[in-house]
C-alpha atoms as a PDB file:
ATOM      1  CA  UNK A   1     -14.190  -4.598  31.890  1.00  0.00           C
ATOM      2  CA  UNK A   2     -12.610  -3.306  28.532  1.00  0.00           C
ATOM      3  CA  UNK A   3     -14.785  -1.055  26.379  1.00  0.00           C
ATOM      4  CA  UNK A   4     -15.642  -3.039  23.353  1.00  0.00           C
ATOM      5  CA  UNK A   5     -13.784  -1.191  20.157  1.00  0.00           C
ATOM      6  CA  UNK A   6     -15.748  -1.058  16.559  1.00  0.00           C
ATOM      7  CA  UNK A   7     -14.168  -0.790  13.731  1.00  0.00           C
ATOM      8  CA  UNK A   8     -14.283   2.115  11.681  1.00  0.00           C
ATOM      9  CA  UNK A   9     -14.506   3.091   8.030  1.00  0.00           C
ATOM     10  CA  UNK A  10     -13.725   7.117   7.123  1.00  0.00           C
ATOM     11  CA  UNK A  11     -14.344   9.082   3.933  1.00  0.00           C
ATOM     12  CA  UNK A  12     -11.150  10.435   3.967  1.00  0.00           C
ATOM     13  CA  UNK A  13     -12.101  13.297   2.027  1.00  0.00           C
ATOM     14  CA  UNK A  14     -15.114  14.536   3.870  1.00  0.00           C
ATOM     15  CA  UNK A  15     -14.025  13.225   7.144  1.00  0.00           C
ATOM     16  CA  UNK A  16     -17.143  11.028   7.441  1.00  0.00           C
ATOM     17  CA  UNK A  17     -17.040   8.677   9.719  1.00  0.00           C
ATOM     18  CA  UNK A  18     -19.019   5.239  11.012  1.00  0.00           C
ATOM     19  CA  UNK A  19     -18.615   2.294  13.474  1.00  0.00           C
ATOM     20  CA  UNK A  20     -19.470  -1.276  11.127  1.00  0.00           C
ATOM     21  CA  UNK A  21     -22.165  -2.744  12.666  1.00  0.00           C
ATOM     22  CA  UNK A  22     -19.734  -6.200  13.393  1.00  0.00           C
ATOM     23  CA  UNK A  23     -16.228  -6.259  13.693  1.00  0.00           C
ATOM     24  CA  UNK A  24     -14.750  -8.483  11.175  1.00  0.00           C
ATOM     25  CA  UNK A  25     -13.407 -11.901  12.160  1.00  0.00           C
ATOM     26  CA  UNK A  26     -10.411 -11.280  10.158  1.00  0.00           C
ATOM     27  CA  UNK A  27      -8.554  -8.680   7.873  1.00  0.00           C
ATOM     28  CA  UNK A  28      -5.382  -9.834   5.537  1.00  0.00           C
ATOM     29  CA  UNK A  29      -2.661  -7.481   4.510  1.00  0.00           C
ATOM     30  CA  UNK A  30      -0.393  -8.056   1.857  1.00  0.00           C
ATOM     31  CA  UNK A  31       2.644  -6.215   0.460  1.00  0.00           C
ATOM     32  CA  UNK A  32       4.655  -6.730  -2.439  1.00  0.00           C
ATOM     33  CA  UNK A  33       8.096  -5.918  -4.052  1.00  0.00           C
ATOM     34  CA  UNK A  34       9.496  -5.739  -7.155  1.00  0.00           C
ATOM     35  CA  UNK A  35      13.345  -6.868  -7.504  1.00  0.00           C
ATOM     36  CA  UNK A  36      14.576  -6.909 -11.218  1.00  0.00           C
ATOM     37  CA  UNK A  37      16.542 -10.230 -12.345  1.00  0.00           C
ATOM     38  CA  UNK A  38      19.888  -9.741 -14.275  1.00  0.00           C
ATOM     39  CA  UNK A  39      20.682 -13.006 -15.960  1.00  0.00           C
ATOM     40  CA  UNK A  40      24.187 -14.104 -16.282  1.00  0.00           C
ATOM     41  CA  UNK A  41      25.970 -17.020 -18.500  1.00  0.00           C
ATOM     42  CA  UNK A  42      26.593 -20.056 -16.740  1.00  0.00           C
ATOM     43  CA  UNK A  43      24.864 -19.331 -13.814  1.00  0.00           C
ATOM     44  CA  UNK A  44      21.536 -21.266 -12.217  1.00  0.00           C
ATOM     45  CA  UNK A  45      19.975 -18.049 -11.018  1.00  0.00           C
ATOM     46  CA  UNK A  46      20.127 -14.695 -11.898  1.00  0.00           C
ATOM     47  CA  UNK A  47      20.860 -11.730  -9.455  1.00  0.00           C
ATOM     48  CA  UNK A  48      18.482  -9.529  -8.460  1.00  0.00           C
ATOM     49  CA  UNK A  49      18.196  -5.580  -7.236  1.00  0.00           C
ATOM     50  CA  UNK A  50      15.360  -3.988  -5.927  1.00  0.00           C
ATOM     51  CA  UNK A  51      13.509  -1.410  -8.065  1.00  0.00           C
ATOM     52  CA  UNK A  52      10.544  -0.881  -6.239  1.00  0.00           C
ATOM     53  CA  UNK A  53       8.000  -1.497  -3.425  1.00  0.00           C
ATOM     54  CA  UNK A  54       4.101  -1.844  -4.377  1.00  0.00           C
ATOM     55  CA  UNK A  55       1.017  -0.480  -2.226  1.00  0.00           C
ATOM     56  CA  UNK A  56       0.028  -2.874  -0.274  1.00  0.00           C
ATOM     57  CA  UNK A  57      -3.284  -4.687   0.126  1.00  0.00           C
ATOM     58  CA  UNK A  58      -5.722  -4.934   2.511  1.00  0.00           C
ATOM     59  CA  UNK A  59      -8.700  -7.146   2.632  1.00  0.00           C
ATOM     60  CA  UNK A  60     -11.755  -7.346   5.139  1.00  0.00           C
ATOM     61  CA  UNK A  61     -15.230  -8.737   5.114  1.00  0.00           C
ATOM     62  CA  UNK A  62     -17.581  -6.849   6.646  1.00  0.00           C
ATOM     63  CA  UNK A  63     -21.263  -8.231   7.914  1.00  0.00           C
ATOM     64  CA  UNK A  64     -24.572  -6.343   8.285  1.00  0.00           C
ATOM     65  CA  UNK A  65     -27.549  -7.577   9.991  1.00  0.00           C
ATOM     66  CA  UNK A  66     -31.170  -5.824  10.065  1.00  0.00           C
ATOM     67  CA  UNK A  67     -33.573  -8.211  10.843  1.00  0.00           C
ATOM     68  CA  UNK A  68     -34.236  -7.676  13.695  1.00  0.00           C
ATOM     69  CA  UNK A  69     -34.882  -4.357  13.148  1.00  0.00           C
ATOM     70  CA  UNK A  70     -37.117  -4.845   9.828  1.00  0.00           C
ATOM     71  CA  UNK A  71     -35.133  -2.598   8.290  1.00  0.00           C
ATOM     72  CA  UNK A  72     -33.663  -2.549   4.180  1.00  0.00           C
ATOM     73  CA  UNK A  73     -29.635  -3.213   4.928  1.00  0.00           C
ATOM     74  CA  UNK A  74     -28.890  -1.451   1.663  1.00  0.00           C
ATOM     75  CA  UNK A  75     -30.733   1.883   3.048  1.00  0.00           C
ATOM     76  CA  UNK A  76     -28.716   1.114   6.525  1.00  0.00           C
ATOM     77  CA  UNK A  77     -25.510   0.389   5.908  1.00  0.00           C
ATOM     78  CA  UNK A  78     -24.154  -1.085   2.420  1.00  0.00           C
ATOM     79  CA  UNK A  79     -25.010   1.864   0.131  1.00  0.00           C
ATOM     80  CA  UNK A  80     -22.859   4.004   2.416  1.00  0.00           C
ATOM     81  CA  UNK A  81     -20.328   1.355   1.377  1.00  0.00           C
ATOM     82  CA  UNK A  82     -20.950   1.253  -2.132  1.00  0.00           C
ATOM     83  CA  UNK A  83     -20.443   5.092  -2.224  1.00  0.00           C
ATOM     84  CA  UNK A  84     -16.995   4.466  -1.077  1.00  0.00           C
ATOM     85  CA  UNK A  85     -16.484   3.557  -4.662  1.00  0.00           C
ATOM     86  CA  UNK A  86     -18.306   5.583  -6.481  1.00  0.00           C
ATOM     87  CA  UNK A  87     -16.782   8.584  -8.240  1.00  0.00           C
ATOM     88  CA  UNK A  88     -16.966  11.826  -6.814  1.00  0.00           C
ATOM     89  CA  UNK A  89     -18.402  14.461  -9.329  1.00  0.00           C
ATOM     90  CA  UNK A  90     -16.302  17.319  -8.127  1.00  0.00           C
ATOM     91  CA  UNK A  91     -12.746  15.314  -7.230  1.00  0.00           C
ATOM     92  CA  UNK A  92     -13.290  13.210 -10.862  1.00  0.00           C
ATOM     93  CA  UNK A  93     -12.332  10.277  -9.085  1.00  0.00           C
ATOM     94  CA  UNK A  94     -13.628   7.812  -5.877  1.00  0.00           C
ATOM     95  CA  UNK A  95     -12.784   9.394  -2.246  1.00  0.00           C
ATOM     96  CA  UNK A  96      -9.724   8.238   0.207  1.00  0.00           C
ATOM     97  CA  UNK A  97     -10.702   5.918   2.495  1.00  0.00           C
ATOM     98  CA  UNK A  98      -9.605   5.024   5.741  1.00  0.00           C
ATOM     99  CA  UNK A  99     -10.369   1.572   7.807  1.00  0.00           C
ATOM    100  CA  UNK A 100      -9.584   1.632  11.516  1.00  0.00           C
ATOM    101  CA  UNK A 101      -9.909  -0.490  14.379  1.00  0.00           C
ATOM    102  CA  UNK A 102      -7.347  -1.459  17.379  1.00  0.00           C
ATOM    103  CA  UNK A 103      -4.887   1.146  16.587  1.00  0.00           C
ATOM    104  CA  UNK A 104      -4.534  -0.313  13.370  1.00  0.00           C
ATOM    105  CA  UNK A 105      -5.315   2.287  10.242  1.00  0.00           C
ATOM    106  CA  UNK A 106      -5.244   1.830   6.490  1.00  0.00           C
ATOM    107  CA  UNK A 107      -5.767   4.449   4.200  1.00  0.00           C
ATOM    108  CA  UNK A 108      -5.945   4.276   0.234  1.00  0.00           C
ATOM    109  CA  UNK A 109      -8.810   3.388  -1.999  1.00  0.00           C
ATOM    110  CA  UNK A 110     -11.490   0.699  -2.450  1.00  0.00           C
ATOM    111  CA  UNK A 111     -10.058  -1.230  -5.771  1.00  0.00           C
ATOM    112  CA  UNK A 112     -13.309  -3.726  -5.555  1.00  0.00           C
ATOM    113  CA  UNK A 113     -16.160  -4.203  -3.477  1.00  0.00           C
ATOM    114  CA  UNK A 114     -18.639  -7.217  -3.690  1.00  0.00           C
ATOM    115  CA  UNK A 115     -21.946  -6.760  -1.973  1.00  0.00           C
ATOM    116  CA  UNK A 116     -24.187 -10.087  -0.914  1.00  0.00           C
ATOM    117  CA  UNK A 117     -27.058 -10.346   0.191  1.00  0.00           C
ATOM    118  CA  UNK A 118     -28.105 -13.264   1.614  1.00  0.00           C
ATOM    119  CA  UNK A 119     -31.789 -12.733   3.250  1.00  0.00           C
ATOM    120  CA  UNK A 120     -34.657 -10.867   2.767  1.00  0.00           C
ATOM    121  CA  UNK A 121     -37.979  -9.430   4.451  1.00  0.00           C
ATOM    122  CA  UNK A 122     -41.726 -10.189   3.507  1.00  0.00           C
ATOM    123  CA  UNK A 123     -41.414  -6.964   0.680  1.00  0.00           C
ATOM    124  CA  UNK A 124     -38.398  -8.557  -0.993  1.00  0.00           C
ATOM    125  CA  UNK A 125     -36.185  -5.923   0.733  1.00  0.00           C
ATOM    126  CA  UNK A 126     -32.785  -7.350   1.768  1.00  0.00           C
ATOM    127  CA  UNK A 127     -31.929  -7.986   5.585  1.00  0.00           C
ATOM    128  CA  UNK A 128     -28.594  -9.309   5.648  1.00  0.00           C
ATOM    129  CA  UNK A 129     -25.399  -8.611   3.225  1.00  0.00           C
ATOM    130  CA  UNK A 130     -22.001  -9.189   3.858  1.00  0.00           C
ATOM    131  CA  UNK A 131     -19.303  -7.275   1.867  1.00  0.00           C
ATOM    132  CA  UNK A 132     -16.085  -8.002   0.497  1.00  0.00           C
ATOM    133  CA  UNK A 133     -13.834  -4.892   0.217  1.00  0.00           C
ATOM    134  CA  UNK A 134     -10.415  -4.923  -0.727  1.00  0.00           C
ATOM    135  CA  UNK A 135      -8.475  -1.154  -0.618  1.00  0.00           C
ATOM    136  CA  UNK A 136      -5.169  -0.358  -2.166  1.00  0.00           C
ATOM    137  CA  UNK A 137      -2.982   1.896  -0.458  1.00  0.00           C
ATOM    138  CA  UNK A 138      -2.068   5.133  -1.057  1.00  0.00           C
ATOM    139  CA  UNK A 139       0.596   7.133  -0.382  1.00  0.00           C
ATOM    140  CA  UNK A 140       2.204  10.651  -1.359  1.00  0.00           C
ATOM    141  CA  UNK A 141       5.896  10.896  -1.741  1.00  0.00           C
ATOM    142  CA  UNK A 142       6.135  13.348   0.999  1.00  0.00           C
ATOM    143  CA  UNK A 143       4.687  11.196   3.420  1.00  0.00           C
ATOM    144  CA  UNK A 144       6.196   8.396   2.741  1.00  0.00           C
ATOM    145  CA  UNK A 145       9.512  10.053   3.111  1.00  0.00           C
ATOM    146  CA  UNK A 146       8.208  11.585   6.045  1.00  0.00           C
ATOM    147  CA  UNK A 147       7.292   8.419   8.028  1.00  0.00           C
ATOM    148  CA  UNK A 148      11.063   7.015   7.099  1.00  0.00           C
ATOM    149  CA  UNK A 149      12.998   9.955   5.555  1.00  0.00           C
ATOM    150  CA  UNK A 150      15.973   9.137   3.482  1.00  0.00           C
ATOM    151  CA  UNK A 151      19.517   9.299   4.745  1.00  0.00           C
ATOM    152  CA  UNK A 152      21.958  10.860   2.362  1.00  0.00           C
ATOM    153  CA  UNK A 153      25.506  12.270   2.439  1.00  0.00           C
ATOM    154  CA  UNK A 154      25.436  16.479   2.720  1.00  0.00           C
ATOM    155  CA  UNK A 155      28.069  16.312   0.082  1.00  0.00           C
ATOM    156  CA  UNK A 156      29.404  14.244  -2.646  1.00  0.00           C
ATOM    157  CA  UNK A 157      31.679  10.875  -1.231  1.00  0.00           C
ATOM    158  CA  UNK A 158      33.595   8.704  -3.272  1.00  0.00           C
ATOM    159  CA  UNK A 159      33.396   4.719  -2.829  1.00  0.00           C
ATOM    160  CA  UNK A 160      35.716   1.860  -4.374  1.00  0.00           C
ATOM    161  CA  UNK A 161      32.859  -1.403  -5.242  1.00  0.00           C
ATOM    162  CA  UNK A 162      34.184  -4.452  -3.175  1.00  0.00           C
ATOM    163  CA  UNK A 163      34.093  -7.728  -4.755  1.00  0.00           C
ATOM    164  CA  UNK A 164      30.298  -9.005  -4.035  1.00  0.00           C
ATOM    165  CA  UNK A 165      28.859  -5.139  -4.147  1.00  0.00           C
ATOM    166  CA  UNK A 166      25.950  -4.062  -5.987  1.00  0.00           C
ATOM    167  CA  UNK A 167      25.168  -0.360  -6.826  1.00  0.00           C
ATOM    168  CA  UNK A 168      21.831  -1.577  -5.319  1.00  0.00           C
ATOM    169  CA  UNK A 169      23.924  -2.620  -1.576  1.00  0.00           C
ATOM    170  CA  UNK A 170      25.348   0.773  -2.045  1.00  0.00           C
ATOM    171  CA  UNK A 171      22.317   2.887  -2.252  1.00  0.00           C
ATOM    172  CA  UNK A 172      21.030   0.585   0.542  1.00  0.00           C
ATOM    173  CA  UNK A 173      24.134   1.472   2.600  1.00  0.00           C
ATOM    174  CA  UNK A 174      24.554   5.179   1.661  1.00  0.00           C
ATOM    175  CA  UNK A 175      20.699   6.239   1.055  1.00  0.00           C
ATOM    176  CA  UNK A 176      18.613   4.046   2.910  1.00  0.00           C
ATOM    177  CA  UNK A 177      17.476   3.162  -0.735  1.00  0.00           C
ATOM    178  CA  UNK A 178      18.326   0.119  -2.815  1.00  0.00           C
ATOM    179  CA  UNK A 179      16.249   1.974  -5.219  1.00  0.00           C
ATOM    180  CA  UNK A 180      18.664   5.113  -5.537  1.00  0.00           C
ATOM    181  CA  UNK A 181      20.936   2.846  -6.977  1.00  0.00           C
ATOM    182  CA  UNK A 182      19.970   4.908 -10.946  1.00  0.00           C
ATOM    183  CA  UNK A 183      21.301   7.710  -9.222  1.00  0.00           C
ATOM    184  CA  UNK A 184      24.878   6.594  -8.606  1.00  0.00           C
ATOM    185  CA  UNK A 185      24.701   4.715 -12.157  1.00  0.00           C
ATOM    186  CA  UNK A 186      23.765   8.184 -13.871  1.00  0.00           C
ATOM    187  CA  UNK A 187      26.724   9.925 -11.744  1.00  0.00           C
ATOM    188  CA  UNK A 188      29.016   7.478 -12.732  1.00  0.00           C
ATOM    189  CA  UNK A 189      27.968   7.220 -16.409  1.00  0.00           C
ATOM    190  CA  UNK A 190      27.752   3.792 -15.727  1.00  0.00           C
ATOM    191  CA  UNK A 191      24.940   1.968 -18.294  1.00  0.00           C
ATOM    192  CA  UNK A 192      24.757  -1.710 -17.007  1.00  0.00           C
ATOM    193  CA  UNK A 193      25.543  -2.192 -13.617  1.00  0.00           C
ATOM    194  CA  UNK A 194      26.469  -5.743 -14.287  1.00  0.00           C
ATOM    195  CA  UNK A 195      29.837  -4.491 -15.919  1.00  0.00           C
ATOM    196  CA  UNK A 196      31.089  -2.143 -13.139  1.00  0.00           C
ATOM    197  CA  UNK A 197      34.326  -4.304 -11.859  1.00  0.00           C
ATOM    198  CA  UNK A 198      35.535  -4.371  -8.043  1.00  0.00           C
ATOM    199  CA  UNK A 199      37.993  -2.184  -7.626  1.00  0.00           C
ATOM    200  CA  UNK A 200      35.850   0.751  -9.528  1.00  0.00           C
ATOM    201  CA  UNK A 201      35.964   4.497  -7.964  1.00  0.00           C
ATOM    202  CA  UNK A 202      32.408   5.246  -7.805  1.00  0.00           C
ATOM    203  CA  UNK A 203      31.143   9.196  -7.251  1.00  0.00           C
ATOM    204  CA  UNK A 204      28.182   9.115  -4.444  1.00  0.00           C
ATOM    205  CA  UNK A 205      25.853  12.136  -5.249  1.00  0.00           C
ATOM    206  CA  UNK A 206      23.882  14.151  -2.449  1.00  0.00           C
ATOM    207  CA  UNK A 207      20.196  13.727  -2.971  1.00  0.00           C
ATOM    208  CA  UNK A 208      18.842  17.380  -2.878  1.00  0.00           C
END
């Protein structure tokens, strides 16, 4: 019979770590990017390139239970997840946190938390709360580019733009990067991409 798996939340920064006392029923994630229109005259819709990607989202609702026990929830479990948000004195700034469960992990920050509590003892203390957290991720450049490292030319190439070619295709194509494609438009001198007609010699720049 399979070993029943909790999930896990982790102060990133001081390594702490604790099961939740349920699993949640669900968790969402959601990712968003950011592609730049260009309009043009006469035409329906504009054109697009890509000029960025944002963190993405994830969202969980977590449930804590004490009655049973006769025990104050906050004491128990949700202030250790309201000092998830809190800032740190020393770091100026809330910790890193880390949600895990089913070989699934998600590491950034908690961007809001609600807390309810929704029963309560004899004394008034609270019993039951369930909390809405929703982290942002975070990411360094180094390991983002180390989970999917850019692929660049070792030296400088030359490319002619095809009719239907973007700069942005071509940083796709060359860099792995629709992003990069500011870096071939500052090699090239070129200040609108728009304008750049097929048949152009464009200069492809290592990235170093």
């Amino acid at each position: 019979m399979a070993t029943l798996e909790k999930a896990k939340l982790m102060n990133v920064d001081t390594n702490d770590t604790w099961d939740v006392l349920f699993n949640p029923k669900e968790y969402s994630v959601q990712k968003s990017v950011q592609w730049e229109p260009h309009k043009a005259p006469g035409l329906d819709t504009p054109e697009h390139e890509f000029t960025s990607g944002n963190p993405a989202v994830l969202n969980v609702e977590l449930f804590f239970d004490t009655y049973e026990e006769k025990k104050d929830v906050r004491t128990e479990h949700t202030e250790k997840i309201l000092d998830l948000a809190a800032v740190n004195a020393d770091k100026h700034r809330p910790p890193k946190v880390m949600f895990a469960w089913g070989g699934f992990k998600f590491t950034g920050f908690i961007e809001s938390l609600t807390v309810r509590y929704t029963m309560f003892l004899p004394d008034g203390k609270p019993c039951r709360a369930t909390a809405n957290v929703s982290m942002k991720e975070l990411q360094t450049a180094a390991e983002q580019l180390q989970k999917k490292p850019r692929n660049s030319p070792d030296h400088t190439k030359r490319r002619t733009l095809k009719t239907g070619e973007t700069l942005a295709l071509i940083a796709h194509e060359e860099y792995d990067d629709p992003a990069e494609w500011r870096r071939i438009a500052d090699a090239n001198g070129i200040l609108d991409p728009r304008e750049v007609k097929p048949g152009t010699v464009l200069t492809l720049p290592p990235i170093l």
